[in-house]
Protein backbone atom coordinates (compact mmCIF):
# COMPACT_ATOMS: atom_id res chain seq x y z
CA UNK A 1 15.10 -12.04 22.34
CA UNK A 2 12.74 -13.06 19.66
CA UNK A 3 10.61 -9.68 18.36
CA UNK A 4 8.40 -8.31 15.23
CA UNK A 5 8.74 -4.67 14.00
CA UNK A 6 5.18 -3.70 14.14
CA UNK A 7 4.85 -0.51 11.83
CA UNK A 8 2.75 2.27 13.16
CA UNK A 9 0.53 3.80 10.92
CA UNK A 10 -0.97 0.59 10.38
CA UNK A 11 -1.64 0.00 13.74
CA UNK A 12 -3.38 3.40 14.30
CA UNK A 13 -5.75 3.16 11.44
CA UNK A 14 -6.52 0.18 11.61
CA UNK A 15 -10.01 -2.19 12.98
CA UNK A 16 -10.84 -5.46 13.60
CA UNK A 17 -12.93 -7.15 10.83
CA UNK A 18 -13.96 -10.52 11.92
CA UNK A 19 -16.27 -12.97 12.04
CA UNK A 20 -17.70 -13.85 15.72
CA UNK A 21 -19.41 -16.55 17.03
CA UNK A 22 -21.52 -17.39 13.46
CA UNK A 23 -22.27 -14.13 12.48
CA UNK A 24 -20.66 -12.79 9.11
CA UNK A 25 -19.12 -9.36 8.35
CA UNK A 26 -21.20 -7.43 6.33
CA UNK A 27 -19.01 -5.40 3.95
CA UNK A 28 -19.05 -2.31 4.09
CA UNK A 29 -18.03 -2.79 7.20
CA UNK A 30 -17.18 1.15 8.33
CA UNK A 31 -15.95 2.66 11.40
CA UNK A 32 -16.20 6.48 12.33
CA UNK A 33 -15.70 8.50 15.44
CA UNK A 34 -14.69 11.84 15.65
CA UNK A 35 -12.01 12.04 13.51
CA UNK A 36 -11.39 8.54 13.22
CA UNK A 37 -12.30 6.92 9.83
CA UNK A 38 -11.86 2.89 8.60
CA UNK A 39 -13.46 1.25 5.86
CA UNK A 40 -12.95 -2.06 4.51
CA UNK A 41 -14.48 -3.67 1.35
CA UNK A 42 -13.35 -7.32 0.90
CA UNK A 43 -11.43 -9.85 3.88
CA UNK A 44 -10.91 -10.28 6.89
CA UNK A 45 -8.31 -8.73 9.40
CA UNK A 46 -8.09 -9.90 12.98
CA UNK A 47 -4.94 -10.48 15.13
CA UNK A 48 -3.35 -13.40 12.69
CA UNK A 49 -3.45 -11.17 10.12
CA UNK A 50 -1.99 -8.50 11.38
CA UNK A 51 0.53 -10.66 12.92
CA UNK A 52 1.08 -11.64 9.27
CA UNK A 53 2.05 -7.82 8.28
CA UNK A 54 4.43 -7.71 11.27
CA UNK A 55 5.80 -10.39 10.27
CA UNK A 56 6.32 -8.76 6.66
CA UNK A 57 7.90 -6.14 8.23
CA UNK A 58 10.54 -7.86 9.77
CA UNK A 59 11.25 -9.81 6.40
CA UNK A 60 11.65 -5.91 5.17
CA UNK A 61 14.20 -5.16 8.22
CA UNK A 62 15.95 -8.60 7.46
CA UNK A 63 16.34 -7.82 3.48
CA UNK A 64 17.53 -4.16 3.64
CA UNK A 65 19.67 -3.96 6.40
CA UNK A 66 21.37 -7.77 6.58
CA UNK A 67 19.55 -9.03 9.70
CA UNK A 68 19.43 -12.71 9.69
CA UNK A 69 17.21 -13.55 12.64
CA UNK A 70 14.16 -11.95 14.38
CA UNK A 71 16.51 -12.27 17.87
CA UNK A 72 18.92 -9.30 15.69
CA UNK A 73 19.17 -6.18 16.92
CA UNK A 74 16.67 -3.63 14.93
CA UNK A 75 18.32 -0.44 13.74
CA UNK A 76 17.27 2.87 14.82
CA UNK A 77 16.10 6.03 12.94
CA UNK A 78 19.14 7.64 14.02
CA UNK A 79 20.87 4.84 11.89
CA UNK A 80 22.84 6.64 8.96
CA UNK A 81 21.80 3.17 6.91
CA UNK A 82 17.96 4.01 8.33
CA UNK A 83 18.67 7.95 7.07
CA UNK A 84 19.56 7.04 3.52
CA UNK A 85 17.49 4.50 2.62
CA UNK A 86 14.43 6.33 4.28
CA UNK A 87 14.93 9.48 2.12
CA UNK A 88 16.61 7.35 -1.15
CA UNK A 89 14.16 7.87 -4.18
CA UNK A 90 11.48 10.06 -1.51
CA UNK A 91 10.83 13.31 -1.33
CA UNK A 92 7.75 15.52 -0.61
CA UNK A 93 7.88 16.31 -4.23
CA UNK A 94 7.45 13.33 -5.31
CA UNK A 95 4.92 11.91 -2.33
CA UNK A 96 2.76 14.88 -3.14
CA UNK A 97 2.53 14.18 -7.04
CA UNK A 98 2.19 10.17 -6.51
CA UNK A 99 -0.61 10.42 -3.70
CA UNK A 100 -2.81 13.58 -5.74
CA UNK A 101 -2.59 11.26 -8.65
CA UNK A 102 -3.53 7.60 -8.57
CA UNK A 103 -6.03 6.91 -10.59
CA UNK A 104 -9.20 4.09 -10.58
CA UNK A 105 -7.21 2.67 -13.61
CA UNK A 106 -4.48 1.49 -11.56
CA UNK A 107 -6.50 -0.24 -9.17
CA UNK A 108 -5.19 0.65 -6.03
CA UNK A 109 -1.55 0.23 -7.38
CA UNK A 110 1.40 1.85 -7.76
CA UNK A 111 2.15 2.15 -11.13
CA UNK A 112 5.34 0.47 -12.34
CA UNK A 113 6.22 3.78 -14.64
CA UNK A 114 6.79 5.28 -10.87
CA UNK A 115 9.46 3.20 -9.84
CA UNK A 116 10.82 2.78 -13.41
CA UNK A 117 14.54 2.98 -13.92
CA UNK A 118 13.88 5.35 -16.91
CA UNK A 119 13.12 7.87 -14.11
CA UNK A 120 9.76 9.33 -15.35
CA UNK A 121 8.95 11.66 -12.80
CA UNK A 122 12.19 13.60 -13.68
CA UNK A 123 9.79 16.42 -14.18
CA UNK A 124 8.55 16.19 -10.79
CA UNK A 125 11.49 15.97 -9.00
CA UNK A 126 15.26 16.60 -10.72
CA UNK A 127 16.98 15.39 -7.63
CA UNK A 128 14.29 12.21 -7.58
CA UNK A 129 14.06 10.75 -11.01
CA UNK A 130 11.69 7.76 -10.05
CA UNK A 131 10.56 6.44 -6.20
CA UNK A 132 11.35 3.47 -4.37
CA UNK A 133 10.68 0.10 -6.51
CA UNK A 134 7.83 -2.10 -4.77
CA UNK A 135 9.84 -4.31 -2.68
CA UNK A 136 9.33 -8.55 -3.10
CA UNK A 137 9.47 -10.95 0.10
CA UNK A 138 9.43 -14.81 -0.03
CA UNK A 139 8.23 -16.82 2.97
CA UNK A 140 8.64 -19.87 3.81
CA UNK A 141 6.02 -21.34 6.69
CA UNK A 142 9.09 -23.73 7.59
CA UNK A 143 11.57 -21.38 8.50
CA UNK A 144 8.70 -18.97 10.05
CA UNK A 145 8.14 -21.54 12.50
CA UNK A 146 11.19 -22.63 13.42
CA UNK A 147 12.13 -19.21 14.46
CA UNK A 148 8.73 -18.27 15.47
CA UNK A 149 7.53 -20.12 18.28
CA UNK A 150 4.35 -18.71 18.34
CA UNK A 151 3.40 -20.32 15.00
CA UNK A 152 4.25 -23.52 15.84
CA UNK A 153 0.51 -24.80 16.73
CA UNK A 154 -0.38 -23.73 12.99
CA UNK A 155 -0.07 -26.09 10.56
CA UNK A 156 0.79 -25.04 6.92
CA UNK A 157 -2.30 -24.75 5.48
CA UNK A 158 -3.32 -22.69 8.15
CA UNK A 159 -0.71 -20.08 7.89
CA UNK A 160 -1.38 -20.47 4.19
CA UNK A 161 -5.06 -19.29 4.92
CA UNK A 162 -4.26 -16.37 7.06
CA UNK A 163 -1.93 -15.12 4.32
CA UNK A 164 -4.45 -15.34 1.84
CA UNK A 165 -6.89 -13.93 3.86
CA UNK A 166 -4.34 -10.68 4.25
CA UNK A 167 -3.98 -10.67 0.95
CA UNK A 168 -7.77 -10.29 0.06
CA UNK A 169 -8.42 -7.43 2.73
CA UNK A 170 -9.59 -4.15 0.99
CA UNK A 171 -8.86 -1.26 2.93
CA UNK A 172 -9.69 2.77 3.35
CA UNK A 173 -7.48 4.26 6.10
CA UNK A 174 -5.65 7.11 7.94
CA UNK A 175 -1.51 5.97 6.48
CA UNK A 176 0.79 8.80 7.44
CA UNK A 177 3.95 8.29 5.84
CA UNK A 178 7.59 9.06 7.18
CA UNK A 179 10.61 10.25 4.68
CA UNK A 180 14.27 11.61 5.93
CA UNK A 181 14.05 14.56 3.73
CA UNK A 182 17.92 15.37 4.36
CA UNK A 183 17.65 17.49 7.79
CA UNK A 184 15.08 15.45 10.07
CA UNK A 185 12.38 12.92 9.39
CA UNK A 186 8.83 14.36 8.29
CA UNK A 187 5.40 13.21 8.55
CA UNK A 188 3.76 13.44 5.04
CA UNK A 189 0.03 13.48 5.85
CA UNK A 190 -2.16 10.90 3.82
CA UNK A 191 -5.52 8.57 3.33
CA UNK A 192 -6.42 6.29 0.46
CA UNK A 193 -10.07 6.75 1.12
CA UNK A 194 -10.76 7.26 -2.17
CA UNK A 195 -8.40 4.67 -3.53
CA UNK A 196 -9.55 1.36 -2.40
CA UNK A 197 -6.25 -0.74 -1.68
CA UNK A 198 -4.85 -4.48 -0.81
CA UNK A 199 -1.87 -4.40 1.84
CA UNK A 200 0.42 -6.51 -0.77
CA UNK A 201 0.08 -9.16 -3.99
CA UNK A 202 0.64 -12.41 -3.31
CA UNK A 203 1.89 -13.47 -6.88
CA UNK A 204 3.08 -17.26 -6.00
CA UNK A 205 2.76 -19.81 -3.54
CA UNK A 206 5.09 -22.87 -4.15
CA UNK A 207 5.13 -25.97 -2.96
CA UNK A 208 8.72 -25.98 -0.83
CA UNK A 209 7.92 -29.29 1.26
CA UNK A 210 5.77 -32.67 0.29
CA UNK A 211 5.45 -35.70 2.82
CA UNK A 212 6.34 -39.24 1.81
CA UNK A 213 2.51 -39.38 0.74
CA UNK A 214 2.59 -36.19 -0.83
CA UNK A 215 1.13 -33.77 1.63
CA UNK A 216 2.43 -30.01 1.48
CA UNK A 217 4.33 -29.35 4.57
CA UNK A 218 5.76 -26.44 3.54
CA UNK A 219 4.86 -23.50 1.75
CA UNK A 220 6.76 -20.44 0.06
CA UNK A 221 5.14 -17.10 -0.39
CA UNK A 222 6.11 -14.87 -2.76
CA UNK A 223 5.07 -11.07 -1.76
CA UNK A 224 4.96 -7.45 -3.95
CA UNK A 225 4.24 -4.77 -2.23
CA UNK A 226 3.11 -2.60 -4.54
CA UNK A 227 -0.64 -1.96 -3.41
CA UNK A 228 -1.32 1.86 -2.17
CA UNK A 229 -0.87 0.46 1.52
CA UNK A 230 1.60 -2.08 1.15
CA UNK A 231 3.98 0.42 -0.71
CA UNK A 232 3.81 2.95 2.00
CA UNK A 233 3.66 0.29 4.76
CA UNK A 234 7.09 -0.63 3.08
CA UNK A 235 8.55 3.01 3.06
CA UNK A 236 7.17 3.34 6.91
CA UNK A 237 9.30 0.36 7.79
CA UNK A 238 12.72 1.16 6.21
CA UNK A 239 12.73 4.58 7.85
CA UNK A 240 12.13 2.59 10.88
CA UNK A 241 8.76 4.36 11.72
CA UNK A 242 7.83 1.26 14.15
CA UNK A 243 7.19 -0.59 17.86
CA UNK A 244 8.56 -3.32 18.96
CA UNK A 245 6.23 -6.84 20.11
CA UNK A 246 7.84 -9.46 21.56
CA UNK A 247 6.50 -13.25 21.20
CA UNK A 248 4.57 -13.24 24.33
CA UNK A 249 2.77 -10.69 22.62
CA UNK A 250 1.13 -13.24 19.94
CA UNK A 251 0.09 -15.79 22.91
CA UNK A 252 -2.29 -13.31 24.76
CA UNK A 253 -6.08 -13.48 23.75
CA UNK A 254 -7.83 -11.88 20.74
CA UNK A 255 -8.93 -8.80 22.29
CA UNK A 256 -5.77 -8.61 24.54
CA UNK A 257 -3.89 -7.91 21.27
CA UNK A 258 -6.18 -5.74 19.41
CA UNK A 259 -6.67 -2.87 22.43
CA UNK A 260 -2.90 -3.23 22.73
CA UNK A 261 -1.79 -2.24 19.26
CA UNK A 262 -4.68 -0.13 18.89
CA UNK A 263 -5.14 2.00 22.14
CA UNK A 264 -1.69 2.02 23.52
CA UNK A 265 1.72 0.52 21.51
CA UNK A 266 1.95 3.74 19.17
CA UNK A 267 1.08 6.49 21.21
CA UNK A 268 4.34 8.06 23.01
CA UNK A 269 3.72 8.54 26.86
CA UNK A 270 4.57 11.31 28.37
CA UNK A 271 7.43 10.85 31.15
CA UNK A 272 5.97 13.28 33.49
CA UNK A 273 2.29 12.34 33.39
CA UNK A 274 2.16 9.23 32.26
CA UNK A 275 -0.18 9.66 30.04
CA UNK A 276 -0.81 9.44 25.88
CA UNK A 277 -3.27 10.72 23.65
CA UNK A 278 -4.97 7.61 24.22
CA UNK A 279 -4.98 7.26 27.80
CA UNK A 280 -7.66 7.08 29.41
CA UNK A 281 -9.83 5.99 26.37
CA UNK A 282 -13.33 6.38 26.61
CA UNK A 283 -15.83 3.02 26.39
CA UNK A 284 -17.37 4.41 23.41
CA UNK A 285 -14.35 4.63 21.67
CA UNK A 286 -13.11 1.25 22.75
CA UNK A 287 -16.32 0.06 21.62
CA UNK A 288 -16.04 1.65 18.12
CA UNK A 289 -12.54 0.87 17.10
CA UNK A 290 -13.04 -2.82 18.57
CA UNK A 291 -16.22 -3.40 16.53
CA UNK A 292 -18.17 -4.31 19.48
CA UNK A 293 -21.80 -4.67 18.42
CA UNK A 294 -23.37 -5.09 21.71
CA UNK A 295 -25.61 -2.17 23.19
CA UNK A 296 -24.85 -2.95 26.49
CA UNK A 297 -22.72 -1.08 28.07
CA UNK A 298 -22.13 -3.53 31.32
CA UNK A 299 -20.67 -5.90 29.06
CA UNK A 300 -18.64 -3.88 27.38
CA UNK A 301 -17.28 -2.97 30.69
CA UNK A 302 -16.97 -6.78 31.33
CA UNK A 303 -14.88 -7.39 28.39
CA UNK A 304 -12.52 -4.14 28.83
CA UNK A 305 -12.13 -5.13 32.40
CA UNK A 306 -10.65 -8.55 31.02
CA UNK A 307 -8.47 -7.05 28.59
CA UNK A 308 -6.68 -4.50 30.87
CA UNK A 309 -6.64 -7.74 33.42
CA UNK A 310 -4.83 -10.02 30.80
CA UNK A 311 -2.54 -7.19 29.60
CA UNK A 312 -1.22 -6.24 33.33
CA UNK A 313 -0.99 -10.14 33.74
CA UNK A 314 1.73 -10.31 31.15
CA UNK A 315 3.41 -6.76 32.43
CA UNK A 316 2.67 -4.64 29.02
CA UNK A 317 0.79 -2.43 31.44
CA UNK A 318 0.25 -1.58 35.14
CA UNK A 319 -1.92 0.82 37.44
CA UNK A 320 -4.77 0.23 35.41
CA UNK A 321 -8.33 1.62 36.87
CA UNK A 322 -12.38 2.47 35.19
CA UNK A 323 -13.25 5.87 35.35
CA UNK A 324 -16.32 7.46 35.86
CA UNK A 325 -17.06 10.97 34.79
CA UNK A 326 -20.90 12.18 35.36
CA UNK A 327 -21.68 8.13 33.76
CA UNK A 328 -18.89 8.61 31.06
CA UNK A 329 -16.58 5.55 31.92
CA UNK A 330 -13.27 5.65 30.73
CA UNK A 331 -9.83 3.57 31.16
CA UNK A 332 -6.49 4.96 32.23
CA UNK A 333 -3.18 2.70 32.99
CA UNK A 334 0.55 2.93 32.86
CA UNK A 335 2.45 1.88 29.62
CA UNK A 336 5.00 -0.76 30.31
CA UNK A 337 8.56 -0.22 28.95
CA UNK A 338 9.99 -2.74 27.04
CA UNK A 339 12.14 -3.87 30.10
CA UNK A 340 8.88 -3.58 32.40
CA UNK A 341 7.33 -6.08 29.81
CA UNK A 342 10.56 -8.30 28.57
CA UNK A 343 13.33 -7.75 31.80
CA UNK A 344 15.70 -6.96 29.33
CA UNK A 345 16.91 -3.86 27.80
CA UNK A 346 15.98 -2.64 24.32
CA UNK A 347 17.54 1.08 24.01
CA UNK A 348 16.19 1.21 20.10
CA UNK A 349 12.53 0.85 21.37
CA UNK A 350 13.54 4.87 23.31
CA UNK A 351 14.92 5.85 19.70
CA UNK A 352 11.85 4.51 18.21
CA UNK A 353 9.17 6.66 20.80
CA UNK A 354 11.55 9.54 20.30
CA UNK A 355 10.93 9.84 15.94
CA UNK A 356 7.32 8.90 16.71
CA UNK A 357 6.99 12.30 18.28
């Protein structure tokens, strides 16, 4: 079955920025509640866009462990290849020193003396002599869509616009970042809110395709991530610190996606309860994370009520119901598993919930 490794910080701390029906973001734009804090400065990032960073992620999964199709069976953490590579050139050493000291000189990169081969942060580190180099992807829109059916109705220039558009976003989030560090995998806490970052560089697009009339049909990509974000969004995926979406996932609506990865893919439910952090979620928080402007709270409701609708429609949840507490409404529902949602088995997706906690 065709899937996309969808990596989990990302998904956490991230928010729609979008433009709806005519009206413009206005950057700022920033998000708060509670704890909760988003910020981006340039772009936009909506559900193709994020669908563009999955997709990244599986080019990761496909590059460093020999996978040659998005129907391939995704390691686990408990992989010894997921182990090693995870904690290869990381170590808390060396994330504490390279997160306390970017600098507004590098621009919300990684500095290439990091990842140098002449292993400058020897000091730092003896047993680490350098971290992970910035990885580099190529895609090519042709073989994307070909394997991805979902992208078929998008012509080249089209996907060509949503990965520039991913390219421009400027972001200030929550990115907790995972490392094997020998024994067990550890969460290494972290924020770039004071270092303004891109989720990759897109260094080269190339011409791979031209019609008879000379028309681009196809386009090649060429990806670094080396941006604050992109860099750990790269270590997050090769210790396997993930979900699982399948394609059906990328055909439901807008909104249907966004409460989805936001609200309930990353949050582990518990087997007895059956609930998660984030269930139920309260309207005002739905209405924060989702940017929705409106004041009023009936269609709010409306729109939640349409959501939890079209995601029990295509089984990623069930038992869904509104809550009201003393006029505080809030949502509860049952997380699908990946059977529930597909009908077929997926025992990495247990492995997966299982480091994620």
């Amino acid at each position: 079955m065709m899937k996309l490794a969808s990596e989990k910080s990302f998904n956490r701390g991230i928010c729609p920025v979008m433009n709806i029906k005519g009206k413009t973001v206005k950057y700022p734009l920033v998000v708060k509640h509670k704890t909760f804090g988003f910020r981006c400065d340039e772009g936009i990032l909506g559900p193709r866009q994020m669908t563009v960073m999955d997709i990244i992620g599986m080019a990761l999964i496909h590059i460093n462990y020999k996978h040659t199709s998005f129907s391939d069976r995704i390691p686990t953490p408990k992989d010894i290849r997921v182990r090693e590579v995870s904690g290869k050139f990381m170590s808390h050493k060396l994330l504490k020193h390279v997160t306390e000291h970017f600098s507004p000189f590098d621009e919300g990169k990684i500095p290439e003396a990091w990842y140098s081969t002449d292993g400058r942060l020897h000091d730092v580190d003896k047993a680490n002599c350098r971290i992970k180099i910035a990885a580099g992807i190529k895609l090519n829109d042709g073989m994307l869509r070909k394997e991805l059916p979902f992208l078929r109705k998008y012509s080249s220039t089209q996907i060509q616009e949503m990965i520039r558009q991913t390219s421009e976003c400027t972001l200030r989030m929550n990115f907790p970042i995972q490392f094997f560090n020998g024994k067990a995998y550890q969460t290494f806490p972290f924020n770039n809110y004071a270092h303004p970052s891109k989720l990759f560089t897109l260094e080269e697009v190339k011409d791979a395709k031209l019609s008879k009339d000379n028309h681009v049909l196809v386009r090649e990509y060429h990806i670094r991530l080396n941006p604050i974000l992109g860099y750990f969004f790269m270590q997050n995926i090769l210790s396997c610190y993930m979900d699982l979406l399948p394609g059906k996932f990328y055909e439901m609506s807008d909104y249907a996606q966004l409460f989805y990865r936001i609200f309930i893919l990353t949050y582990f439910q518990n087997k007895k309860s059956g609930r998660s952090p984030k269930n139920p979620v309260s309207l005002e928080e739905i209405r924060k994370r989702l940017c929705l402007k409106t004041p009023d709270s009936f269609m709010v409701r409306k729109v939640v009520k349409r959501i939890l609708k079209e995601l029990e429609d295509n089984r990623f949840i069930s038992s869904w119901k509104e809550e009201n507490n003393y006029g505080q409404y809030a949502y509860s529902y049952r997380k699908n598993s990946w059977k529930d949602i597909t009908g077929k088995e997926e025992t990495e997706v247990s492995d997966l919930d299982e480091l994620a906690n």
